[in-house]
PDB file of N, CA and C in Angstrom:
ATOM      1  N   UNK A   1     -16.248   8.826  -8.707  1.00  0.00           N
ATOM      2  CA  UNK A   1     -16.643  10.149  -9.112  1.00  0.00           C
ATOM      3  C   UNK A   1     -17.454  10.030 -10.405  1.00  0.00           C
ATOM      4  N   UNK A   2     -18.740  10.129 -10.420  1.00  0.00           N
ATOM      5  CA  UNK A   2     -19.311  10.141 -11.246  1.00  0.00           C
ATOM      6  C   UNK A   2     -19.511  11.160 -12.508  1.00  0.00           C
ATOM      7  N   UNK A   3     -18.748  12.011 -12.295  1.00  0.00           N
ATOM      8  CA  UNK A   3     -19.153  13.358 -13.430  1.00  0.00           C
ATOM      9  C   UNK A   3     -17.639  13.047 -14.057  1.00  0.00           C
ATOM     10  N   UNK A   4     -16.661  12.211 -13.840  1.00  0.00           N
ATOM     11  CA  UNK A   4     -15.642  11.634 -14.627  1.00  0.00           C
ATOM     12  C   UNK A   4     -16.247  10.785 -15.575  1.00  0.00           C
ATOM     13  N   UNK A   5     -15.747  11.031 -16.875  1.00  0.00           N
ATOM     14  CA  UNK A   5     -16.007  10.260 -18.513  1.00  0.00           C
ATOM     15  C   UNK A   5     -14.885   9.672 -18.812  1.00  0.00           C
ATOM     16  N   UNK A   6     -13.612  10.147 -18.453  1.00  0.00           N
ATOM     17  CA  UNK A   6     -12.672   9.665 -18.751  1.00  0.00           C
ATOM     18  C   UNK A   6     -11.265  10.156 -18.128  1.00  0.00           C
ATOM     19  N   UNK A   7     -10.132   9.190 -17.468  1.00  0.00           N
ATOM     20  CA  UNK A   7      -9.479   9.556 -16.802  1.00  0.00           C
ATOM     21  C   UNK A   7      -8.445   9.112 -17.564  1.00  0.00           C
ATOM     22  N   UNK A   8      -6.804   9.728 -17.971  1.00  0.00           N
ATOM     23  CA  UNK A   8      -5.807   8.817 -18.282  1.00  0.00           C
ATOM     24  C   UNK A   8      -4.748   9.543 -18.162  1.00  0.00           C
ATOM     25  N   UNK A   9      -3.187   8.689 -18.276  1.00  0.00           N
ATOM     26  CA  UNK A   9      -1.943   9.153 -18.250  1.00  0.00           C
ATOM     27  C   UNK A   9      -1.506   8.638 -19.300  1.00  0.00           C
ATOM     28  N   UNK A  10       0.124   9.387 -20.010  1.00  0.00           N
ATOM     29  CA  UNK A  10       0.654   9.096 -20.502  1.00  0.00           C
ATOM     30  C   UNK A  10       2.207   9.251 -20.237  1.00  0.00           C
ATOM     31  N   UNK A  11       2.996   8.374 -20.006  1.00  0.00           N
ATOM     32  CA  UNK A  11       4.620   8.874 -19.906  1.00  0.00           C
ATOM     33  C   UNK A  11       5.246   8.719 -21.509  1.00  0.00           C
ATOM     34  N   UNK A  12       5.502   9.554 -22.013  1.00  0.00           N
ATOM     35  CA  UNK A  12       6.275   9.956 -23.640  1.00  0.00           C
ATOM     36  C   UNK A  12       7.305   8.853 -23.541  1.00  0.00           C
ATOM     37  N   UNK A  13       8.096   9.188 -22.349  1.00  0.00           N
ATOM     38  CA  UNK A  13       9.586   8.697 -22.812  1.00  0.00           C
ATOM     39  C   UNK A  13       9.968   8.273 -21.312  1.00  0.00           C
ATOM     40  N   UNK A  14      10.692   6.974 -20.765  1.00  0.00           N
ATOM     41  CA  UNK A  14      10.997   7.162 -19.439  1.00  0.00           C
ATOM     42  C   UNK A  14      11.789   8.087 -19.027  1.00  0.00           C
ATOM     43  N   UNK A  15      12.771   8.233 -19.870  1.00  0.00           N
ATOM     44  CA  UNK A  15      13.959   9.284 -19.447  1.00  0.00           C
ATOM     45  C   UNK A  15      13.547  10.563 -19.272  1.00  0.00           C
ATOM     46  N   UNK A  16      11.949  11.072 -19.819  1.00  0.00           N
ATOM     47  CA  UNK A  16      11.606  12.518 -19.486  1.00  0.00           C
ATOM     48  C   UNK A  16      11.011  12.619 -18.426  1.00  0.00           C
ATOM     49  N   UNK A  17      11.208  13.664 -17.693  1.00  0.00           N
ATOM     50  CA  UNK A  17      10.460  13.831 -16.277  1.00  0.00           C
ATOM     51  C   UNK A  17       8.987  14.336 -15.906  1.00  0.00           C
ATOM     52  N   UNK A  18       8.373  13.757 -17.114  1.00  0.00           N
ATOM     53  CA  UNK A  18       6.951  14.236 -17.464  1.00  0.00           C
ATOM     54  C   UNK A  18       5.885  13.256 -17.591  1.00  0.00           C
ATOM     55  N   UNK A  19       4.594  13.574 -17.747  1.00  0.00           N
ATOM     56  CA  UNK A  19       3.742  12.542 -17.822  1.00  0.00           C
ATOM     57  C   UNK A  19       2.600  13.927 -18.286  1.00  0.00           C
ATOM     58  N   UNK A  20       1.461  13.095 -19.216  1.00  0.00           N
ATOM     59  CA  UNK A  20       0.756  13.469 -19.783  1.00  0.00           C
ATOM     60  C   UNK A  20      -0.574  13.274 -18.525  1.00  0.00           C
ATOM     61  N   UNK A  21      -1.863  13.957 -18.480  1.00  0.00           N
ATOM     62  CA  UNK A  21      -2.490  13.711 -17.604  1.00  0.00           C
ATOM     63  C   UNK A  21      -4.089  14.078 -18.684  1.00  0.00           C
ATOM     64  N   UNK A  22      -5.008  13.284 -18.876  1.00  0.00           N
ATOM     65  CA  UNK A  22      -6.406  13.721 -19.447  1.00  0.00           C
ATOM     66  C   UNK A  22      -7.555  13.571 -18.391  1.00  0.00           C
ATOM     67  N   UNK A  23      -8.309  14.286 -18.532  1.00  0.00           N
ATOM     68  CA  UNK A  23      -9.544  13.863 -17.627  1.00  0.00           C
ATOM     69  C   UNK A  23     -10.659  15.237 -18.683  1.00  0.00           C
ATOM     70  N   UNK A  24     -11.683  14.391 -18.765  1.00  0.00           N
ATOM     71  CA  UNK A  24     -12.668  14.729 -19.249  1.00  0.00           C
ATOM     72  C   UNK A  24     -13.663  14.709 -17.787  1.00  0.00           C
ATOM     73  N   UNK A  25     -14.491  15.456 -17.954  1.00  0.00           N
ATOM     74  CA  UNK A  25     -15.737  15.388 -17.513  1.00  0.00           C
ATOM     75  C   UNK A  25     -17.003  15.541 -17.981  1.00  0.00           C
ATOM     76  N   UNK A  26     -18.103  15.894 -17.646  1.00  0.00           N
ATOM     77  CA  UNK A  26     -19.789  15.391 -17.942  1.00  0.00           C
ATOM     78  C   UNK A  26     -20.043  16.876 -18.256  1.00  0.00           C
ATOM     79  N   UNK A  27     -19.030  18.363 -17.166  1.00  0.00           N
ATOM     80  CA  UNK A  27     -19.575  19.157 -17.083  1.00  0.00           C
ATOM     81  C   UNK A  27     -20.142  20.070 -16.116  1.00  0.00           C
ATOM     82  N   UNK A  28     -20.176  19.536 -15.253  1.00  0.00           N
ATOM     83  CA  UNK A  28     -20.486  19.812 -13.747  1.00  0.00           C
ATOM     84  C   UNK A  28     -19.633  20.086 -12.521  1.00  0.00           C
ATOM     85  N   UNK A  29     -18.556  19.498 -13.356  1.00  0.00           N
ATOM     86  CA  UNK A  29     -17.650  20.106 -12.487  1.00  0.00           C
ATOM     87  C   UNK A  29     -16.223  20.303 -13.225  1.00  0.00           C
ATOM     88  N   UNK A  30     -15.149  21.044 -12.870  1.00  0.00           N
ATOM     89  CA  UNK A  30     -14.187  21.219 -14.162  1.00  0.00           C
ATOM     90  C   UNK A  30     -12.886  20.203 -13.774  1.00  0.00           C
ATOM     91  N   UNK A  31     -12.479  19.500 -15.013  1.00  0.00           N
ATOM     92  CA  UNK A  31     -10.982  18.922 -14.694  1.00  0.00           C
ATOM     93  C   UNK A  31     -10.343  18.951 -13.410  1.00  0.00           C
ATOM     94  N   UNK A  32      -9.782  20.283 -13.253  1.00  0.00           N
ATOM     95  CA  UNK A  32      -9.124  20.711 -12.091  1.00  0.00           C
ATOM     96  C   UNK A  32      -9.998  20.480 -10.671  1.00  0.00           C
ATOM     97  N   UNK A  33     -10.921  20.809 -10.867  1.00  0.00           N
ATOM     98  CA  UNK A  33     -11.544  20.843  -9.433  1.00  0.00           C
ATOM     99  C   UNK A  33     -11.851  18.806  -9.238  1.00  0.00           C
ATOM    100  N   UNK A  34     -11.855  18.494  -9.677  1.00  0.00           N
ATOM    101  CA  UNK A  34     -12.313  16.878  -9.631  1.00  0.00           C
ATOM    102  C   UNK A  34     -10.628  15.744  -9.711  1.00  0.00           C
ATOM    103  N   UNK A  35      -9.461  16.479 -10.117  1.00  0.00           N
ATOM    104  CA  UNK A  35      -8.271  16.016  -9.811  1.00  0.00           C
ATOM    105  C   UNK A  35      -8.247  16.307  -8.289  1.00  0.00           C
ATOM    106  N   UNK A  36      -7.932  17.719  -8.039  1.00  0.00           N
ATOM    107  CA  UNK A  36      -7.673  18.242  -6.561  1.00  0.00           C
ATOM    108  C   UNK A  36      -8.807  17.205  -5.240  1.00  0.00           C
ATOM    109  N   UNK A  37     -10.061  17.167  -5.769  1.00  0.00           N
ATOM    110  CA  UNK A  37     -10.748  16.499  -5.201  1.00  0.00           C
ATOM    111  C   UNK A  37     -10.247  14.866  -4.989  1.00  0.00           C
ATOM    112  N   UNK A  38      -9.973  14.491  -6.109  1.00  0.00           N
ATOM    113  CA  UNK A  38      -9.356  13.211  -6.236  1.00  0.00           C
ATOM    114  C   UNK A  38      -8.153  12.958  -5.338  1.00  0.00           C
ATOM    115  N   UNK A  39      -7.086  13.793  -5.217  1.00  0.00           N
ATOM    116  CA  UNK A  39      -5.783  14.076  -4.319  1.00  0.00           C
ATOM    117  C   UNK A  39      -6.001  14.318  -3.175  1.00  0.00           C
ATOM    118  N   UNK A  40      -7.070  14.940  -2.646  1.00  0.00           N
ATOM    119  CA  UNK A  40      -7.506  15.187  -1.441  1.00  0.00           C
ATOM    120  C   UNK A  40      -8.257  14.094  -0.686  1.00  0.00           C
ATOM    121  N   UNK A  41      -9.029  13.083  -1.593  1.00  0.00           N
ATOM    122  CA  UNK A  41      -9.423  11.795  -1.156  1.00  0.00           C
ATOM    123  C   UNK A  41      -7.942  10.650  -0.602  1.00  0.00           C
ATOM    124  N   UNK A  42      -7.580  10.528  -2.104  1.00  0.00           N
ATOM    125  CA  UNK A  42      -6.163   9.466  -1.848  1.00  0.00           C
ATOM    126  C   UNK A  42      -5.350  10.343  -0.427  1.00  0.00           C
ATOM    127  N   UNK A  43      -5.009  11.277  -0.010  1.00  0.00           N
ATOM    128  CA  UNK A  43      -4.572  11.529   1.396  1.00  0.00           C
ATOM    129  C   UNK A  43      -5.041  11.211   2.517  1.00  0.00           C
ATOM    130  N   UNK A  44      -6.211  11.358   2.041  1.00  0.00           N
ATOM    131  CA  UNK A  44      -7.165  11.153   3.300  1.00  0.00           C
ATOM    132  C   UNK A  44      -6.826   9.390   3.256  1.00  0.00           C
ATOM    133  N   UNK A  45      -6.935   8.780   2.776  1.00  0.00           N
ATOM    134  CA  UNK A  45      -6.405   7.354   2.567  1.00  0.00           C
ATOM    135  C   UNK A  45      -5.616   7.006   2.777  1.00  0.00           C
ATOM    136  N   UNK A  46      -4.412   7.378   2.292  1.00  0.00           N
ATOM    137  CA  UNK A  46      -2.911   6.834   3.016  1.00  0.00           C
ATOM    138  C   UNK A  46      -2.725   7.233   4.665  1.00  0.00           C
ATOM    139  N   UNK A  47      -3.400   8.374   5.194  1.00  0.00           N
ATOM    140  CA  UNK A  47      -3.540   8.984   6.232  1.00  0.00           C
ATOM    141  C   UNK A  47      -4.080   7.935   6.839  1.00  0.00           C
ATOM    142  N   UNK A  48      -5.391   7.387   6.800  1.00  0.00           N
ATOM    143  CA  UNK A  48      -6.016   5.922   7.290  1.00  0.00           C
ATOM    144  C   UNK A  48      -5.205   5.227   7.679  1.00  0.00           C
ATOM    145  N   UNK A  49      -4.598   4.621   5.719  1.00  0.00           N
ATOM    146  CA  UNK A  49      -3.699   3.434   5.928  1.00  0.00           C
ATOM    147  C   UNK A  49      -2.572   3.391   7.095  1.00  0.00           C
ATOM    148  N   UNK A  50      -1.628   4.910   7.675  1.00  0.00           N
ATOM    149  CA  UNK A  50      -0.688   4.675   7.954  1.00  0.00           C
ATOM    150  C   UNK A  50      -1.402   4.891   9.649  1.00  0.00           C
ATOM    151  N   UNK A  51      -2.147   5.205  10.022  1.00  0.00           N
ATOM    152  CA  UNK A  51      -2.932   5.481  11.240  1.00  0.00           C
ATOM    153  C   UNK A  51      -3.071   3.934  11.652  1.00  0.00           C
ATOM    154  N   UNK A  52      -3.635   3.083  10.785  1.00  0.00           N
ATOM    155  CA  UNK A  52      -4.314   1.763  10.986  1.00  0.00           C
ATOM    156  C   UNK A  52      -2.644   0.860  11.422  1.00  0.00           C
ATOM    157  N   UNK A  53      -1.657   1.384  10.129  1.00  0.00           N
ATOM    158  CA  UNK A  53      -0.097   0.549  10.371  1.00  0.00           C
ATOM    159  C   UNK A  53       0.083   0.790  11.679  1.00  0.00           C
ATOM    160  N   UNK A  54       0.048   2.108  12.336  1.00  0.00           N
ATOM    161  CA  UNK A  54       0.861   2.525  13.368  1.00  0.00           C
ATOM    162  C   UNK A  54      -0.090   1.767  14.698  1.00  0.00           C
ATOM    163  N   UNK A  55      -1.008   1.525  14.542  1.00  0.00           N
ATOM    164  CA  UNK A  55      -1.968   0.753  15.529  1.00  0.00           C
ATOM    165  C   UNK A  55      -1.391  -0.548  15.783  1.00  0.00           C
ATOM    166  N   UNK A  56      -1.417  -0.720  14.799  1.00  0.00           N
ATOM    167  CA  UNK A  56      -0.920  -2.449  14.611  1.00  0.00           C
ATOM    168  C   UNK A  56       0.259  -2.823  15.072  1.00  0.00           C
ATOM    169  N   UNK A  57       0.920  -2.070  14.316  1.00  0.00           N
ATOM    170  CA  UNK A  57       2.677  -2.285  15.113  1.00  0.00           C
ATOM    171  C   UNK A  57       2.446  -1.819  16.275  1.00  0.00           C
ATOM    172  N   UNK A  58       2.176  -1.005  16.960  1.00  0.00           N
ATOM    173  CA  UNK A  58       2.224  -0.653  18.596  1.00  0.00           C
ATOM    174  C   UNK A  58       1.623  -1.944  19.242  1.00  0.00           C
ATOM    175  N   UNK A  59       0.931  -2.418  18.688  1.00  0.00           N
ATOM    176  CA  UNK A  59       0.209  -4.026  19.523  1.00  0.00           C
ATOM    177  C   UNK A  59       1.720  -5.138  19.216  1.00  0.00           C
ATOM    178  N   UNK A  60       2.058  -4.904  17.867  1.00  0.00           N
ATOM    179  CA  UNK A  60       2.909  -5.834  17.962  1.00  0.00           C
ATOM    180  C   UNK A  60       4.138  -5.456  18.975  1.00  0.00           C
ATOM    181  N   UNK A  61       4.348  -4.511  19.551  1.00  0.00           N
ATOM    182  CA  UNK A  61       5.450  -4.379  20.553  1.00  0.00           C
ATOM    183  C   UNK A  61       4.871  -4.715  21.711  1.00  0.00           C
ATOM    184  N   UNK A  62       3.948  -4.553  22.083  1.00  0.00           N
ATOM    185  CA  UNK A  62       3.444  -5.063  23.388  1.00  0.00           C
ATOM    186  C   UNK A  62       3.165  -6.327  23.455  1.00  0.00           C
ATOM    187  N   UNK A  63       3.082  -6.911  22.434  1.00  0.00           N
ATOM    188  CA  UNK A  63       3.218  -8.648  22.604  1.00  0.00           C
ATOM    189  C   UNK A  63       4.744  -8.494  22.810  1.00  0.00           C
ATOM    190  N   UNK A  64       5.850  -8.042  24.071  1.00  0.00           N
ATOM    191  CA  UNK A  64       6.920  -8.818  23.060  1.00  0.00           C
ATOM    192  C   UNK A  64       7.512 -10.011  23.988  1.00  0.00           C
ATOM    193  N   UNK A  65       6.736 -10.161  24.451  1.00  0.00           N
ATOM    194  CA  UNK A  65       6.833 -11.993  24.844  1.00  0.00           C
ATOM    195  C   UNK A  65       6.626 -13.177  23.929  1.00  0.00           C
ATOM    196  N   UNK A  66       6.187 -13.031  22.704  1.00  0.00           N
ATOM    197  CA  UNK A  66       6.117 -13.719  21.616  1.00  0.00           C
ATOM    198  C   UNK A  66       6.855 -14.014  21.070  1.00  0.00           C
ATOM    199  N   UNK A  67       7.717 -14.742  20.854  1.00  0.00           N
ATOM    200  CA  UNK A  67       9.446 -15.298  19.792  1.00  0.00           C
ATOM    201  C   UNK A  67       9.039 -15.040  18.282  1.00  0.00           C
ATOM    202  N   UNK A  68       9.622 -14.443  17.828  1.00  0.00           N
ATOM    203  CA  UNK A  68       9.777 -14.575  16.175  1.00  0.00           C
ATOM    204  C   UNK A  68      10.051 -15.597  15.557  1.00  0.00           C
ATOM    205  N   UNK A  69       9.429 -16.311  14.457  1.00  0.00           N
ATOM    206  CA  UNK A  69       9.730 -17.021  14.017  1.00  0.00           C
ATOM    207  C   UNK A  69       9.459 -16.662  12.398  1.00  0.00           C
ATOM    208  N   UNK A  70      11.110 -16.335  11.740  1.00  0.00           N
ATOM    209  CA  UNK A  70      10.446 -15.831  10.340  1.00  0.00           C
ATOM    210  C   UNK A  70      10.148 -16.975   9.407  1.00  0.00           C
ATOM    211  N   UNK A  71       9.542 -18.537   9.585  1.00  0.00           N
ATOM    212  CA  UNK A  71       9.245 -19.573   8.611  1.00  0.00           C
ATOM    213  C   UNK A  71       7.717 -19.633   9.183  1.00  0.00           C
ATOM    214  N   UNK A  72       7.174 -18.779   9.856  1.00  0.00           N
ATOM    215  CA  UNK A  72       5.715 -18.592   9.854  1.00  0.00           C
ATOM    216  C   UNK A  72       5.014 -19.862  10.538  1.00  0.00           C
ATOM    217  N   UNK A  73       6.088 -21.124  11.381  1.00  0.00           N
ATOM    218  CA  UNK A  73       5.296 -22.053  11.976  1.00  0.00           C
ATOM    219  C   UNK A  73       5.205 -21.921  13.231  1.00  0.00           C
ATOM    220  N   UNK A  74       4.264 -22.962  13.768  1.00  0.00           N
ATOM    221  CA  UNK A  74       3.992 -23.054  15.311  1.00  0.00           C
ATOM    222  C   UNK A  74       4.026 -24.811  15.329  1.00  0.00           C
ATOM    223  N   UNK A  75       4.180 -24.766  16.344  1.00  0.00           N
ATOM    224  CA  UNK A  75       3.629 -26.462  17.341  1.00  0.00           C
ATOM    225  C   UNK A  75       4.832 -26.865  16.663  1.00  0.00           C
ATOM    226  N   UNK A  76       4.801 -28.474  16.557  1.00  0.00           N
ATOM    227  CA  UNK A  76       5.134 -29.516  16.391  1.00  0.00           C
ATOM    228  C   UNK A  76       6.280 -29.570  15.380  1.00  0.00           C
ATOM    229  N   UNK A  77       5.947 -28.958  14.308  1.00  0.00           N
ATOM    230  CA  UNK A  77       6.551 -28.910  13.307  1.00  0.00           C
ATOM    231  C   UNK A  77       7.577 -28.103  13.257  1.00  0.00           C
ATOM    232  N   UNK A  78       7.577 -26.819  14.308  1.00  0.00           N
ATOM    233  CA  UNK A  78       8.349 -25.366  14.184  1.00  0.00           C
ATOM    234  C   UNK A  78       9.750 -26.019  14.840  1.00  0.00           C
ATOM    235  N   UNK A  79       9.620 -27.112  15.926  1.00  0.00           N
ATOM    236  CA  UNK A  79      10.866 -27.945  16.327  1.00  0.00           C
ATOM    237  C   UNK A  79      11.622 -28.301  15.026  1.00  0.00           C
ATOM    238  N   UNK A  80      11.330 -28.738  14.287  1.00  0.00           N
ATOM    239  CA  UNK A  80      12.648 -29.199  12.927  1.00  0.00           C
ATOM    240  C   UNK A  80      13.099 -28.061  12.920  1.00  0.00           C
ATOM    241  N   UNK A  81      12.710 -26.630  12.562  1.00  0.00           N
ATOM    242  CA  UNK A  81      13.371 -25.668  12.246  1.00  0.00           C
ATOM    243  C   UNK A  81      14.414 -25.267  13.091  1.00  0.00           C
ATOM    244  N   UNK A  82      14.636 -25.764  14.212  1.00  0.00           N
ATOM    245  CA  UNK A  82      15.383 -25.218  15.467  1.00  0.00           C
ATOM    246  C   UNK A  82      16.800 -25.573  15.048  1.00  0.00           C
ATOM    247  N   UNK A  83      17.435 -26.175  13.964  1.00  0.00           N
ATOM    248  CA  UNK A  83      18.621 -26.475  14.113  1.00  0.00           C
ATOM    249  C   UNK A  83      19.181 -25.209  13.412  1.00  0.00           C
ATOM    250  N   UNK A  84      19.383 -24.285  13.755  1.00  0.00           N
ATOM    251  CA  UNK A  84      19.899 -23.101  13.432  1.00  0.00           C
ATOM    252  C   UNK A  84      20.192 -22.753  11.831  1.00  0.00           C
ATOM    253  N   UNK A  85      19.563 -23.452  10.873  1.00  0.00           N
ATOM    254  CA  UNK A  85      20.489 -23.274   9.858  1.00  0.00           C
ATOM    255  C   UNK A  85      18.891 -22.786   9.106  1.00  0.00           C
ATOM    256  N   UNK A  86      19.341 -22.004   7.639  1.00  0.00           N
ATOM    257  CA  UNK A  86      18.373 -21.065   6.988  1.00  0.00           C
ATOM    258  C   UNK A  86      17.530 -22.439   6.082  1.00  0.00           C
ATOM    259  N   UNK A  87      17.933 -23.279   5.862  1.00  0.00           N
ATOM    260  CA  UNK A  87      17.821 -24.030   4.618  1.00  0.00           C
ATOM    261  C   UNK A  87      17.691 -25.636   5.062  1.00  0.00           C
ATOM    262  N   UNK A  88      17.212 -26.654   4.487  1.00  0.00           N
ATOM    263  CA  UNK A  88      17.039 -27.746   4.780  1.00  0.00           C
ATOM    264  C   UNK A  88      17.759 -28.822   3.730  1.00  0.00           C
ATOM    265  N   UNK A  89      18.380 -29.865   4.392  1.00  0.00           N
ATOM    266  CA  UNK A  89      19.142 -30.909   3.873  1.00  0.00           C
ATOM    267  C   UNK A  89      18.431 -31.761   3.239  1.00  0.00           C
ATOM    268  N   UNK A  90      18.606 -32.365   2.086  1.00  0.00           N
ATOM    269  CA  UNK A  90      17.868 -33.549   1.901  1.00  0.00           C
ATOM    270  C   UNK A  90      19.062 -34.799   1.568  1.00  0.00           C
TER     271      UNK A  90
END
């Protein structure tokens, strides 16, 4: 947003349930209208983000012929891991 000069927060105290909020602008457009604008972008964004999650995981259920493996290997190597245990002996 270009007609932003300066954006910032402040929290006083953790224990208060407040936060300080500044935004300057150029002029062209006022504080308020360029926050709301700002809030209305970041939704539109997490809206994306969680559209794009929910894509993804639905593919990952339809693979579910695929074995889990939570040490992230394949082939050759993923055999050592098979002895049931979380942790490795030395």
């Amino acid at each position: 947003m270009p007609q932003v000069l300066f954006a910032g927060y402040k929290v006083p105290h953790p224990l208060h349930p407040y936060f300080l909020l500044k935004i300057q602008t150029d002029g062209t457009m006022t504080p308020q209208a360029v926050l709301e604008q700002a809030c209305t972008k970041l939704i539109a964004t997490i809206s994306s983000l969680e559209a794009k999650f929910k894509r993804e995981f639905s593919f990952k259920t339809t693979e579910g012929n695929v074995p889990e493996d939570p040490y992230g290997t394949t082939g050759a190597s993923a055999q050592n891991w098979g002895t049931g245990k979380d942790y490795l002996d030395f």
